[in-house]
C-alpha atoms as a PDB file:
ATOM      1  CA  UNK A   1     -23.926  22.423 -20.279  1.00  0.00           C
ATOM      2  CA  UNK A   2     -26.749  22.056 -17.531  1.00  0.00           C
ATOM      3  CA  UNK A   3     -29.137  24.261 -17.871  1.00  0.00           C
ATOM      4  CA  UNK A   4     -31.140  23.278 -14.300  1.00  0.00           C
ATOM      5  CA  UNK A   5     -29.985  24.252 -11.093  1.00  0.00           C
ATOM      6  CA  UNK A   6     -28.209  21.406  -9.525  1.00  0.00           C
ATOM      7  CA  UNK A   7     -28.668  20.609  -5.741  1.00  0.00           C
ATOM      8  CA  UNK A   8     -26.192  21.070  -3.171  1.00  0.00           C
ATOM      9  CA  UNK A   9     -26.074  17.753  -2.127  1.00  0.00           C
ATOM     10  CA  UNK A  10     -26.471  16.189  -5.379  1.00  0.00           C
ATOM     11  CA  UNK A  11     -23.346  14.098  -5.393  1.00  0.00           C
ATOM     12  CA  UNK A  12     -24.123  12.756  -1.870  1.00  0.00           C
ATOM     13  CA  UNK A  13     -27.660  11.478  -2.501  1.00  0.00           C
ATOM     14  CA  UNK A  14     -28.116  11.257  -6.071  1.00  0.00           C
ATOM     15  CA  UNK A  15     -31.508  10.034  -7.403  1.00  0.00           C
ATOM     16  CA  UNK A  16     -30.763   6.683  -9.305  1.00  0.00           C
ATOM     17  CA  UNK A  17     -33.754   5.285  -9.579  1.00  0.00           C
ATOM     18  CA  UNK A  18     -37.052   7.102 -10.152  1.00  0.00           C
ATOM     19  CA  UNK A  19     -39.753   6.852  -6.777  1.00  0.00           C
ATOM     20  CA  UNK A  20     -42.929   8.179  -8.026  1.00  0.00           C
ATOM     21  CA  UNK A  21     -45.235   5.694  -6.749  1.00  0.00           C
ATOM     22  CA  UNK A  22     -48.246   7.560  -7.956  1.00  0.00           C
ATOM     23  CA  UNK A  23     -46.694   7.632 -11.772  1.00  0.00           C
ATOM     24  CA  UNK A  24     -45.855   4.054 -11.709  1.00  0.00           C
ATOM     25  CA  UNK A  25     -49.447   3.125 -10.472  1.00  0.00           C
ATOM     26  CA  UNK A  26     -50.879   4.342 -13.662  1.00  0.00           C
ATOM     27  CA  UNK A  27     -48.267   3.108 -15.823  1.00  0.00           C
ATOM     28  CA  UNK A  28     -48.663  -0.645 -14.339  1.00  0.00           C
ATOM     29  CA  UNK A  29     -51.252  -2.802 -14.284  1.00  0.00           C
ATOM     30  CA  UNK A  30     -52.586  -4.524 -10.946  1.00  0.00           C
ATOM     31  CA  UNK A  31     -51.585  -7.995 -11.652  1.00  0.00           C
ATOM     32  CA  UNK A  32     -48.251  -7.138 -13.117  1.00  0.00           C
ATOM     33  CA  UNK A  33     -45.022  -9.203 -12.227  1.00  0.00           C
ATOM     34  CA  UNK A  34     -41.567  -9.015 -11.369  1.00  0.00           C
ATOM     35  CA  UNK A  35     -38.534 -10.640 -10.470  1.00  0.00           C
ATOM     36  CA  UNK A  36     -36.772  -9.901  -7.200  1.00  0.00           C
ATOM     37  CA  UNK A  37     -33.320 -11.788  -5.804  1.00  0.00           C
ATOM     38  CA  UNK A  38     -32.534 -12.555  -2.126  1.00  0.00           C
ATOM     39  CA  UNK A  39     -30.021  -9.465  -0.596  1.00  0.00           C
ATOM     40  CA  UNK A  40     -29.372  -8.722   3.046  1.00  0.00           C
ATOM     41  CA  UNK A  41     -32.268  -7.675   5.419  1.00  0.00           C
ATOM     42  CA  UNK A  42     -34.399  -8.018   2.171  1.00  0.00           C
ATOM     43  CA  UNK A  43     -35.256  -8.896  -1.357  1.00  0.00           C
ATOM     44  CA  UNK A  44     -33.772  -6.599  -4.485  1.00  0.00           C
ATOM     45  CA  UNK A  45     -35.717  -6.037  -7.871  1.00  0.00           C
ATOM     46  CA  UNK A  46     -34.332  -7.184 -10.877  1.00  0.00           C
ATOM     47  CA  UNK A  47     -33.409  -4.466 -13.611  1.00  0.00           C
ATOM     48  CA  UNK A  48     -36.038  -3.732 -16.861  1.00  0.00           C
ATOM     49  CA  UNK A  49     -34.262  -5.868 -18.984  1.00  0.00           C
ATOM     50  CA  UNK A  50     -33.803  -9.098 -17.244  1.00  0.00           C
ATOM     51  CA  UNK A  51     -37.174  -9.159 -15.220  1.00  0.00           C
ATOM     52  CA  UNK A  52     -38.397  -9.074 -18.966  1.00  0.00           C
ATOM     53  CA  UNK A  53     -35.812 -11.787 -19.970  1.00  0.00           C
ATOM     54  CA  UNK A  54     -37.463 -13.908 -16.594  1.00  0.00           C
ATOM     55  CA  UNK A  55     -40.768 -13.710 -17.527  1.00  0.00           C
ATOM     56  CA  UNK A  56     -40.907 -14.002 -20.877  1.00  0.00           C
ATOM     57  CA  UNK A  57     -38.967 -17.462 -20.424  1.00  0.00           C
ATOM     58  CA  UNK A  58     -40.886 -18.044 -17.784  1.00  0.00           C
ATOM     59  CA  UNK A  59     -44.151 -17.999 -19.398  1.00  0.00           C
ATOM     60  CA  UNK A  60     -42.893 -19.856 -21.736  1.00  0.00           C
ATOM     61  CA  UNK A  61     -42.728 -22.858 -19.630  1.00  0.00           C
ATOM     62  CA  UNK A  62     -38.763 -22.771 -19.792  1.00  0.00           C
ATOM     63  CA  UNK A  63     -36.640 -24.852 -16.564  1.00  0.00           C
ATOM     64  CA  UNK A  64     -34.241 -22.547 -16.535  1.00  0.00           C
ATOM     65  CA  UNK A  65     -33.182 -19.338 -18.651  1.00  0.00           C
ATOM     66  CA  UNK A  66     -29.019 -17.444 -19.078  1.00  0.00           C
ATOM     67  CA  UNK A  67     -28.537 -13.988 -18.059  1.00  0.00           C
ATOM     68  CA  UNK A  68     -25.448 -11.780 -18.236  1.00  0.00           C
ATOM     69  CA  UNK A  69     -25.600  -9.452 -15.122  1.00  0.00           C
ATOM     70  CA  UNK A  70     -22.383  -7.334 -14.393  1.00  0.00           C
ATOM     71  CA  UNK A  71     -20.465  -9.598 -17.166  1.00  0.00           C
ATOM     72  CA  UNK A  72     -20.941 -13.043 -15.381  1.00  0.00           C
ATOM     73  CA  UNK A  73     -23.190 -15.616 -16.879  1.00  0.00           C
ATOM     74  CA  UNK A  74     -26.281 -16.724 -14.344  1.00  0.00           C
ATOM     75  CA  UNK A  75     -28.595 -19.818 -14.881  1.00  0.00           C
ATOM     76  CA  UNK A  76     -32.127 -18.968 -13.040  1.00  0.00           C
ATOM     77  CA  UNK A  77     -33.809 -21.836 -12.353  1.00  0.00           C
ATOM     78  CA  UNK A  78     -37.603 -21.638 -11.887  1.00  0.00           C
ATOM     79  CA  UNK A  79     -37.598 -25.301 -10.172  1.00  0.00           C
ATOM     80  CA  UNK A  80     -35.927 -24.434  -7.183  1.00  0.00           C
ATOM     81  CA  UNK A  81     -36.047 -20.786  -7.490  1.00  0.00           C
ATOM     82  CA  UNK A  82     -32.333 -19.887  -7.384  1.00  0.00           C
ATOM     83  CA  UNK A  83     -29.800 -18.343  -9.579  1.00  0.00           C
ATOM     84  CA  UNK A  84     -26.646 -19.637 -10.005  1.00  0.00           C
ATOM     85  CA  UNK A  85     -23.576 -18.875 -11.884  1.00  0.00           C
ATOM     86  CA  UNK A  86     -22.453 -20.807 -14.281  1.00  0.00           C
ATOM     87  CA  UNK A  87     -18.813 -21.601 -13.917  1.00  0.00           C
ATOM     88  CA  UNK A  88     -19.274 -21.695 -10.175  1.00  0.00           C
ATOM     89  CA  UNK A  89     -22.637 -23.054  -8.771  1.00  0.00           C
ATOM     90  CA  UNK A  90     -22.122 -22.773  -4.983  1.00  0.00           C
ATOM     91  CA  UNK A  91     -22.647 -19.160  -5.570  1.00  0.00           C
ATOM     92  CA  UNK A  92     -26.269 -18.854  -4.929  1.00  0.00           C
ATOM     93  CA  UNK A  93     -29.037 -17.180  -4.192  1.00  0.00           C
ATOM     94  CA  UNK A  94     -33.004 -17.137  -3.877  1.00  0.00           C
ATOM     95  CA  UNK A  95     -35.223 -15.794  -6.359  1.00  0.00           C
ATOM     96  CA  UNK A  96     -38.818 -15.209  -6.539  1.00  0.00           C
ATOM     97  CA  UNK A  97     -41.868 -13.301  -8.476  1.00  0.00           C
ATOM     98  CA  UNK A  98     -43.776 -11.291  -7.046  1.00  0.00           C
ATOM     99  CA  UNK A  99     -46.119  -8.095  -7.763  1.00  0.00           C
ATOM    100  CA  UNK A 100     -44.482  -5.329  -8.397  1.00  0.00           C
ATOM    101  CA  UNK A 101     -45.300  -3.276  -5.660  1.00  0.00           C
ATOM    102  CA  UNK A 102     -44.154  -5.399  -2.715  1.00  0.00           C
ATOM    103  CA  UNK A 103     -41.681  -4.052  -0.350  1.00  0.00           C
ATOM    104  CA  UNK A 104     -38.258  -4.213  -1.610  1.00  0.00           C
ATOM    105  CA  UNK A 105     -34.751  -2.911  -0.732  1.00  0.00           C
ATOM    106  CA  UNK A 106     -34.046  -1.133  -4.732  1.00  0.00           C
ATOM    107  CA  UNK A 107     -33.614  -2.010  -7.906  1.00  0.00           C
ATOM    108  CA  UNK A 108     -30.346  -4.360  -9.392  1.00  0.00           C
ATOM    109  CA  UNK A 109     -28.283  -2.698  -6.136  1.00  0.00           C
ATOM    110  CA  UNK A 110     -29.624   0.924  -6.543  1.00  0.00           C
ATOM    111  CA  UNK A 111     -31.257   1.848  -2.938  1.00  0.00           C
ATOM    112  CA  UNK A 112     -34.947   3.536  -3.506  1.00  0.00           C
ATOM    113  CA  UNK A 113     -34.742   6.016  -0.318  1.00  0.00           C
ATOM    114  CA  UNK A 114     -31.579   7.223   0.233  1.00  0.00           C
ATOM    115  CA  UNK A 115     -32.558   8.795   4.094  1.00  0.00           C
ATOM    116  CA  UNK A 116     -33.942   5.262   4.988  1.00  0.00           C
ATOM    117  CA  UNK A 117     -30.286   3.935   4.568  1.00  0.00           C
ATOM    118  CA  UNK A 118     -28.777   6.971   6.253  1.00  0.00           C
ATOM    119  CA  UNK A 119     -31.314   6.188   9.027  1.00  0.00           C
ATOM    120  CA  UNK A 120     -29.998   2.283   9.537  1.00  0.00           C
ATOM    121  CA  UNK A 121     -26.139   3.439   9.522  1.00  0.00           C
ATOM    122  CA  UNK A 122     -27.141   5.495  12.176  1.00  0.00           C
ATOM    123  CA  UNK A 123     -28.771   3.084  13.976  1.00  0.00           C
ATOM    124  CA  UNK A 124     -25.898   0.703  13.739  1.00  0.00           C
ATOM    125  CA  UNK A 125     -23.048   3.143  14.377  1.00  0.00           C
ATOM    126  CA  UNK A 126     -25.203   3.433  17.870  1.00  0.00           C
ATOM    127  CA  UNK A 127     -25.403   0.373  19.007  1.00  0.00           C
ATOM    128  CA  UNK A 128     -21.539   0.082  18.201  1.00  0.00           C
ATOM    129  CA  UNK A 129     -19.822   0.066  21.910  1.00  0.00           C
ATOM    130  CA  UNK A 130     -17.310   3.652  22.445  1.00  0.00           C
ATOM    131  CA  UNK A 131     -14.826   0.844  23.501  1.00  0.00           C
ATOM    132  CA  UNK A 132     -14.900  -2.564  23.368  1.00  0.00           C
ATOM    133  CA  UNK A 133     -14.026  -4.912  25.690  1.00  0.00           C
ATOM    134  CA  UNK A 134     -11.717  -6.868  23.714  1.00  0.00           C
ATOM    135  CA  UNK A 135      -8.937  -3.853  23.817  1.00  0.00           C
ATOM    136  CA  UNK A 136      -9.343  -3.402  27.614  1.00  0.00           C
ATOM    137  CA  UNK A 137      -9.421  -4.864  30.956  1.00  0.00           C
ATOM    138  CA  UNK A 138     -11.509  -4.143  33.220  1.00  0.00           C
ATOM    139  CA  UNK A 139     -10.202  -3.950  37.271  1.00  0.00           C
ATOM    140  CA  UNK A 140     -11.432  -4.114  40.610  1.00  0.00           C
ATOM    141  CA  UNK A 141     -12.178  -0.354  41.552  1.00  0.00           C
ATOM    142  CA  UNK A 142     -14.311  -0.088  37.958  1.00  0.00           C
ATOM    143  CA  UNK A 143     -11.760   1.429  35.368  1.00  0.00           C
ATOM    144  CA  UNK A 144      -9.905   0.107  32.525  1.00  0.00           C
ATOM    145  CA  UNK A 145      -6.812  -0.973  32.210  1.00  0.00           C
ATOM    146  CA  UNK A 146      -5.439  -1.119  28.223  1.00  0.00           C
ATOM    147  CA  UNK A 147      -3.340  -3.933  27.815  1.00  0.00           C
ATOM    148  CA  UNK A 148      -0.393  -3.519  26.495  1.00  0.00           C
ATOM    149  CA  UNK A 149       0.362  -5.286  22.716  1.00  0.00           C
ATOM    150  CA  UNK A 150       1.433  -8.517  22.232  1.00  0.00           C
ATOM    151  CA  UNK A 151       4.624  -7.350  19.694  1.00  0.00           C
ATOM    152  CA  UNK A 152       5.911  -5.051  21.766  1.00  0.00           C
ATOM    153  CA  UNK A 153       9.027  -6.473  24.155  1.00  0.00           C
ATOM    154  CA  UNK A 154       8.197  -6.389  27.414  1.00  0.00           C
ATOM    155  CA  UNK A 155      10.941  -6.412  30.356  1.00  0.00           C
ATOM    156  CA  UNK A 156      10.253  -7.943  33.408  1.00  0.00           C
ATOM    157  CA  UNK A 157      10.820  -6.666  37.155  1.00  0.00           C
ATOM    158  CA  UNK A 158      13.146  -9.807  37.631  1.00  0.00           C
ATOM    159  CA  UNK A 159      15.606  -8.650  35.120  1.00  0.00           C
ATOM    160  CA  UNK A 160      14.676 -11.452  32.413  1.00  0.00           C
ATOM    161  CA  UNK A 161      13.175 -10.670  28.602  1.00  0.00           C
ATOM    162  CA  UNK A 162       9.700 -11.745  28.162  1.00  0.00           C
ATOM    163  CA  UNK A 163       9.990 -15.016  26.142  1.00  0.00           C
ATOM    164  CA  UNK A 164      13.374 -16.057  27.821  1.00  0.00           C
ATOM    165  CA  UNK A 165      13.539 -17.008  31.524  1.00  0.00           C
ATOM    166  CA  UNK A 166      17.021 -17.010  31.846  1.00  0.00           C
ATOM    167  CA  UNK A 167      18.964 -14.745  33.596  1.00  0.00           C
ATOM    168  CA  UNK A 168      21.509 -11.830  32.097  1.00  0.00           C
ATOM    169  CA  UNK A 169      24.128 -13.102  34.339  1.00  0.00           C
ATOM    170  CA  UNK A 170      23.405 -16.688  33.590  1.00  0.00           C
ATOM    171  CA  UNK A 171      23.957 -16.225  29.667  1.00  0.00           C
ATOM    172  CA  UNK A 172      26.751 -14.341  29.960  1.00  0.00           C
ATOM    173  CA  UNK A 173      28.389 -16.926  31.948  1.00  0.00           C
ATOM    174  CA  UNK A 174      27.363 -19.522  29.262  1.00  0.00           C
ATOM    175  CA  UNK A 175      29.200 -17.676  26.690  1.00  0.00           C
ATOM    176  CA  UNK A 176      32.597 -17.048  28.466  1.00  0.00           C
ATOM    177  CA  UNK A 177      32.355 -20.905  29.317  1.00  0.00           C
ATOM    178  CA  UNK A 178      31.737 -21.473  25.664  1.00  0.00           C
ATOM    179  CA  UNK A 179      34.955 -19.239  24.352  1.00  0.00           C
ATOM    180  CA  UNK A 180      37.007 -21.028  27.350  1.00  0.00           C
ATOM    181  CA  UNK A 181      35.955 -24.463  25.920  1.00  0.00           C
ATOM    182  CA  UNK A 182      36.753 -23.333  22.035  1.00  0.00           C
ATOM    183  CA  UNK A 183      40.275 -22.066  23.398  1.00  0.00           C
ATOM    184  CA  UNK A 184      40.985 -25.088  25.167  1.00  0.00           C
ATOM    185  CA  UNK A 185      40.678 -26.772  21.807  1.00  0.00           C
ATOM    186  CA  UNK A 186      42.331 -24.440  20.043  1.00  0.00           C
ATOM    187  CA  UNK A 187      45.060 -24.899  21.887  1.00  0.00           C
ATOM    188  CA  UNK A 188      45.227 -28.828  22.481  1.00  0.00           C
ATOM    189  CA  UNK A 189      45.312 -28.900  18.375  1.00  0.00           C
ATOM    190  CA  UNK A 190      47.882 -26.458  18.744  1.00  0.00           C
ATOM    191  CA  UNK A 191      50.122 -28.921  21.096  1.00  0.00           C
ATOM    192  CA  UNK A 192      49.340 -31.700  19.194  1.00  0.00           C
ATOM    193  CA  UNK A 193      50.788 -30.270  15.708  1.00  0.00           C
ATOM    194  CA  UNK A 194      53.553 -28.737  17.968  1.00  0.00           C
ATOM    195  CA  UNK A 195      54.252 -32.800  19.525  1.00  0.00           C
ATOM    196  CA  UNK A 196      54.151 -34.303  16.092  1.00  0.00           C
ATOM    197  CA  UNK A 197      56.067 -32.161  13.918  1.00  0.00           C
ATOM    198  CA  UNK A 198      58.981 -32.987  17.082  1.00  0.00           C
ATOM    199  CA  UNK A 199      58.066 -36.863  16.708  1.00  0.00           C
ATOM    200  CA  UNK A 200      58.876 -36.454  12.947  1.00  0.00           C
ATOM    201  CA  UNK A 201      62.162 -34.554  13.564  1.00  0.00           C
ATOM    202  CA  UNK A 202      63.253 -37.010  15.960  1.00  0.00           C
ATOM    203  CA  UNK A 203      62.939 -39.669  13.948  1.00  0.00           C
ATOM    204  CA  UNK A 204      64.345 -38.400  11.231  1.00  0.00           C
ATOM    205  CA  UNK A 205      67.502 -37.296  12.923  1.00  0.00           C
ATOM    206  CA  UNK A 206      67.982 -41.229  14.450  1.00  0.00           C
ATOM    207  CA  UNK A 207      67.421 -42.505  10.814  1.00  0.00           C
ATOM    208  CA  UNK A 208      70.177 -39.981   9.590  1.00  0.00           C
ATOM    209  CA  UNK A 209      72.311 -41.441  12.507  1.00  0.00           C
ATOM    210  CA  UNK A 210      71.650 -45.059  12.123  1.00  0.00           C
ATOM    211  CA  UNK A 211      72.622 -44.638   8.303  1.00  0.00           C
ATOM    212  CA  UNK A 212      76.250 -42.907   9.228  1.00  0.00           C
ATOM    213  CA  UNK A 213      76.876 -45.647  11.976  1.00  0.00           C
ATOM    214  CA  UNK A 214      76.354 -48.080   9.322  1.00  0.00           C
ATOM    215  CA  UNK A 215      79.026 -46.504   6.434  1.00  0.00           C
ATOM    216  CA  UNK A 216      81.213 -45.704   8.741  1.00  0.00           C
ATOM    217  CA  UNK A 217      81.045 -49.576   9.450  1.00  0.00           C
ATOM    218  CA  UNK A 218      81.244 -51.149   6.606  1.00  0.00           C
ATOM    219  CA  UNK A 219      84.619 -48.488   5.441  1.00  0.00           C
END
Protein backbone atom coordinates (compact mmCIF):
# COMPACT_ATOMS: atom_id res chain seq x y z
CA UNK A 1 0.00 0.00 0.00
CA UNK A 2 1.01 3.79 -0.50
CA UNK A 3 1.50 5.35 2.33
CA UNK A 4 1.96 9.18 0.63
CA UNK A 5 -0.76 11.12 -0.56
CA UNK A 6 -0.97 10.77 -4.24
CA UNK A 7 -1.78 13.85 -6.49
CA UNK A 8 -4.85 14.40 -8.29
CA UNK A 9 -3.42 14.59 -11.46
CA UNK A 10 -0.85 12.06 -11.01
CA UNK A 11 -1.78 9.79 -13.86
CA UNK A 12 -1.94 12.77 -16.29
CA UNK A 13 1.52 14.24 -15.64
CA UNK A 14 3.47 11.72 -13.95
CA UNK A 15 7.09 12.56 -12.98
CA UNK A 16 9.35 10.09 -15.03
CA UNK A 17 12.35 11.47 -14.85
CA UNK A 18 13.81 13.35 -11.87
CA UNK A 19 14.40 17.57 -12.62
CA UNK A 20 16.34 18.77 -9.76
CA UNK A 21 18.85 20.76 -11.44
CA UNK A 22 20.34 21.97 -8.23
CA UNK A 23 20.84 18.08 -6.96
CA UNK A 24 22.33 17.03 -10.15
CA UNK A 25 24.84 20.03 -10.09
CA UNK A 26 26.46 18.64 -7.06
CA UNK A 27 26.29 15.17 -8.02
CA UNK A 28 28.14 15.94 -11.55
CA UNK A 29 31.17 17.21 -12.28
CA UNK A 30 31.70 20.33 -14.71
CA UNK A 31 33.35 18.60 -17.51
CA UNK A 32 31.16 15.56 -17.43
CA UNK A 33 29.77 13.94 -20.73
CA UNK A 34 26.91 12.52 -22.32
CA UNK A 35 25.39 11.09 -25.20
CA UNK A 36 22.36 12.66 -26.84
CA UNK A 37 20.50 11.32 -30.33
CA UNK A 38 18.86 13.56 -32.98
CA UNK A 39 14.66 13.71 -32.22
CA UNK A 40 12.24 16.26 -33.61
CA UNK A 41 12.63 20.04 -32.79
CA UNK A 42 15.67 18.77 -30.70
CA UNK A 43 18.26 16.42 -29.39
CA UNK A 44 17.21 13.47 -26.67
CA UNK A 45 19.65 12.13 -23.87
CA UNK A 46 20.63 8.77 -23.89
CA UNK A 47 19.55 6.54 -20.80
CA UNK A 48 22.30 5.75 -17.67
CA UNK A 49 23.22 2.67 -19.04
CA UNK A 50 24.07 3.21 -22.60
CA UNK A 51 25.58 6.83 -22.30
CA UNK A 52 27.96 4.69 -19.99
CA UNK A 53 28.19 1.89 -22.66
CA UNK A 54 29.15 5.16 -25.30
CA UNK A 55 31.71 6.49 -23.43
CA UNK A 56 33.39 3.94 -22.02
CA UNK A 57 33.89 2.53 -25.73
CA UNK A 58 34.45 5.65 -26.70
CA UNK A 59 37.36 6.41 -24.64
CA UNK A 60 38.57 3.53 -25.49
CA UNK A 61 39.33 4.56 -28.93
CA UNK A 62 36.61 2.02 -30.31
CA UNK A 63 35.01 2.88 -34.30
CA UNK A 64 31.98 1.81 -33.42
CA UNK A 65 30.26 0.06 -30.28
CA UNK A 66 26.45 -2.51 -30.18
CA UNK A 67 23.65 -1.45 -28.11
CA UNK A 68 20.30 -3.11 -27.47
CA UNK A 69 17.72 -0.23 -27.04
CA UNK A 70 13.95 -1.28 -26.95
CA UNK A 71 15.12 -4.98 -28.17
CA UNK A 72 16.72 -3.87 -31.56
CA UNK A 73 20.42 -4.07 -32.02
CA UNK A 74 22.14 -0.40 -32.91
CA UNK A 75 25.78 0.09 -34.21
CA UNK A 76 26.95 3.81 -33.05
CA UNK A 77 29.50 4.90 -35.00
CA UNK A 78 31.81 7.62 -33.60
CA UNK A 79 33.24 8.34 -37.31
CA UNK A 80 30.32 9.77 -38.69
CA UNK A 81 28.38 10.21 -35.60
CA UNK A 82 25.25 8.16 -36.37
CA UNK A 83 23.51 5.17 -35.09
CA UNK A 84 22.27 2.70 -37.13
CA UNK A 85 20.50 -0.51 -36.82
CA UNK A 86 21.87 -3.37 -37.65
CA UNK A 87 19.67 -5.45 -39.85
CA UNK A 88 18.46 -2.28 -41.52
CA UNK A 89 20.99 0.64 -41.97
CA UNK A 90 18.88 3.30 -43.73
CA UNK A 91 17.36 3.76 -40.39
CA UNK A 92 19.42 6.52 -39.06
CA UNK A 93 20.03 9.06 -37.01
CA UNK A 94 22.62 11.74 -35.60
CA UNK A 95 24.40 11.40 -32.50
CA UNK A 96 26.62 13.55 -30.57
CA UNK A 97 28.42 14.24 -26.97
CA UNK A 98 27.95 16.84 -25.31
CA UNK A 99 27.99 18.24 -21.54
CA UNK A 100 25.51 17.21 -19.68
CA UNK A 101 23.71 20.16 -19.03
CA UNK A 102 22.93 21.39 -22.55
CA UNK A 103 19.43 21.93 -23.56
CA UNK A 104 17.69 18.83 -24.41
CA UNK A 105 14.13 17.58 -25.14
CA UNK A 106 14.29 14.35 -22.11
CA UNK A 107 15.84 11.48 -21.47
CA UNK A 108 15.59 7.95 -23.89
CA UNK A 109 11.82 9.48 -24.91
CA UNK A 110 10.79 10.58 -21.33
CA UNK A 111 9.85 14.52 -21.68
CA UNK A 112 11.65 16.61 -18.65
CA UNK A 113 8.71 19.36 -18.27
CA UNK A 114 5.58 18.05 -18.80
CA UNK A 115 3.71 21.90 -19.00
CA UNK A 116 6.36 22.86 -21.69
CA UNK A 117 4.79 20.08 -23.95
CA UNK A 118 1.26 20.95 -22.93
CA UNK A 119 2.30 24.52 -23.88
CA UNK A 120 3.47 23.47 -27.72
CA UNK A 121 0.13 21.29 -28.29
CA UNK A 122 -1.50 24.29 -27.53
CA UNK A 123 0.28 26.29 -29.66
CA UNK A 124 -0.20 23.95 -32.54
CA UNK A 125 -3.87 23.11 -32.01
CA UNK A 126 -4.03 27.17 -32.60
CA UNK A 127 -2.57 27.67 -35.49
CA UNK A 128 -4.73 24.64 -36.83
CA UNK A 129 -7.46 26.45 -39.26
CA UNK A 130 -11.53 25.92 -37.64
CA UNK A 131 -12.04 24.76 -41.32
CA UNK A 132 -9.93 24.14 -43.93
CA UNK A 133 -10.13 25.01 -47.22
CA UNK A 134 -9.75 21.75 -48.73
CA UNK A 135 -13.48 20.62 -47.46
CA UNK A 136 -15.07 23.88 -48.74
CA UNK A 137 -15.56 26.28 -51.45
CA UNK A 138 -15.50 29.43 -51.15
CA UNK A 139 -18.22 31.79 -53.42
CA UNK A 140 -18.68 35.10 -54.65
CA UNK A 141 -20.77 36.90 -51.83
CA UNK A 142 -17.94 35.47 -49.10
CA UNK A 143 -19.50 32.16 -47.65
CA UNK A 144 -18.81 28.60 -48.07
CA UNK A 145 -20.18 26.29 -49.97
CA UNK A 146 -19.36 22.34 -48.73
CA UNK A 147 -18.98 20.28 -51.57
CA UNK A 148 -20.71 17.52 -51.76
CA UNK A 149 -18.60 13.85 -51.66
CA UNK A 150 -17.23 12.29 -54.40
CA UNK A 151 -19.06 8.56 -53.51
CA UNK A 152 -22.17 9.75 -53.16
CA UNK A 153 -24.49 9.46 -56.62
CA UNK A 154 -25.34 12.51 -57.78
CA UNK A 155 -28.46 13.10 -60.24
CA UNK A 156 -28.37 15.63 -62.64
CA UNK A 157 -31.09 18.39 -63.62
CA UNK A 158 -31.05 16.82 -67.23
CA UNK A 159 -32.37 13.56 -66.07
CA UNK A 160 -28.94 11.58 -66.65
CA UNK A 161 -26.76 9.68 -63.65
CA UNK A 162 -23.54 11.28 -62.95
CA UNK A 163 -20.97 9.01 -64.70
CA UNK A 164 -23.40 8.06 -67.62
CA UNK A 165 -24.52 10.67 -70.19
CA UNK A 166 -27.06 8.79 -71.69
CA UNK A 167 -30.47 9.33 -71.47
CA UNK A 168 -33.31 7.09 -69.44
CA UNK A 169 -35.31 7.01 -72.51
CA UNK A 170 -32.39 6.29 -74.72
CA UNK A 171 -31.39 2.99 -72.71
CA UNK A 172 -34.55 1.82 -72.43
CA UNK A 173 -35.00 1.93 -76.05
CA UNK A 174 -31.64 0.05 -76.44
CA UNK A 175 -32.91 -2.76 -74.47
CA UNK A 176 -36.37 -3.36 -76.12
CA UNK A 177 -34.29 -3.19 -79.49
CA UNK A 178 -31.99 -5.73 -77.97
CA UNK A 179 -34.98 -8.35 -76.82
CA UNK A 180 -36.61 -7.58 -80.45
CA UNK A 181 -33.26 -8.61 -82.09
CA UNK A 182 -32.84 -11.91 -79.66
CA UNK A 183 -36.59 -12.81 -80.66
CA UNK A 184 -36.05 -12.37 -84.16
CA UNK A 185 -33.43 -15.06 -83.79
CA UNK A 186 -35.20 -17.05 -81.75
CA UNK A 187 -37.59 -17.37 -84.03
CA UNK A 188 -35.65 -17.66 -87.49
CA UNK A 189 -33.93 -20.90 -85.64
CA UNK A 190 -37.30 -21.78 -84.87
CA UNK A 191 -38.39 -21.74 -88.80
CA UNK A 192 -35.41 -23.19 -89.80
CA UNK A 193 -35.79 -26.54 -87.57
CA UNK A 194 -39.55 -26.23 -88.49
CA UNK A 195 -38.30 -26.12 -92.72
CA UNK A 196 -35.90 -28.96 -92.25
CA UNK A 197 -37.57 -31.46 -90.26
CA UNK A 198 -40.43 -30.93 -93.53
CA UNK A 199 -37.36 -31.30 -96.07
CA UNK A 200 -36.57 -34.64 -94.28
CA UNK A 201 -40.22 -35.86 -94.34
CA UNK A 202 -40.54 -35.08 -97.84
CA UNK A 203 -37.91 -36.88 -98.87
CA UNK A 204 -38.48 -39.63 -97.12
CA UNK A 205 -42.03 -40.07 -98.26
CA UNK A 206 -40.69 -39.83 -102.29
CA UNK A 207 -38.02 -42.51 -101.36
CA UNK A 208 -40.89 -44.73 -99.84
CA UNK A 209 -42.73 -44.02 -103.20
CA UNK A 210 -39.99 -44.51 -105.63
CA UNK A 211 -39.30 -47.99 -103.87
CA UNK A 212 -43.21 -49.21 -104.33
CA UNK A 213 -43.19 -47.92 -108.04
CA UNK A 214 -40.28 -50.05 -108.51
CA UNK A 215 -41.84 -53.66 -106.93
CA UNK A 216 -44.79 -53.08 -108.23
CA UNK A 217 -42.70 -53.07 -111.57
CA UNK A 218 -40.71 -55.65 -111.55
CA UNK A 219 -44.12 -58.18 -110.19
Amino acid sequence: MCRQEIPPDFLERPQLVEVEESQKESEHPEEEYQWFYEGRNGWWQYDQRTSIELETAYKQGKRTCELLIAGFLYIADFGSMLQLRRNDPSRRRRIKRDLYNVPRKGVAGLRLNVQDEEIVREIRGAERPASPASDSMGTGDGTNTPIPPSNTPQTPAGGTASGDATPLNDRIDQRSDSLHQVLEQMRSLVLREHLSLNSDNEFEEDTEDASISDHLTLS
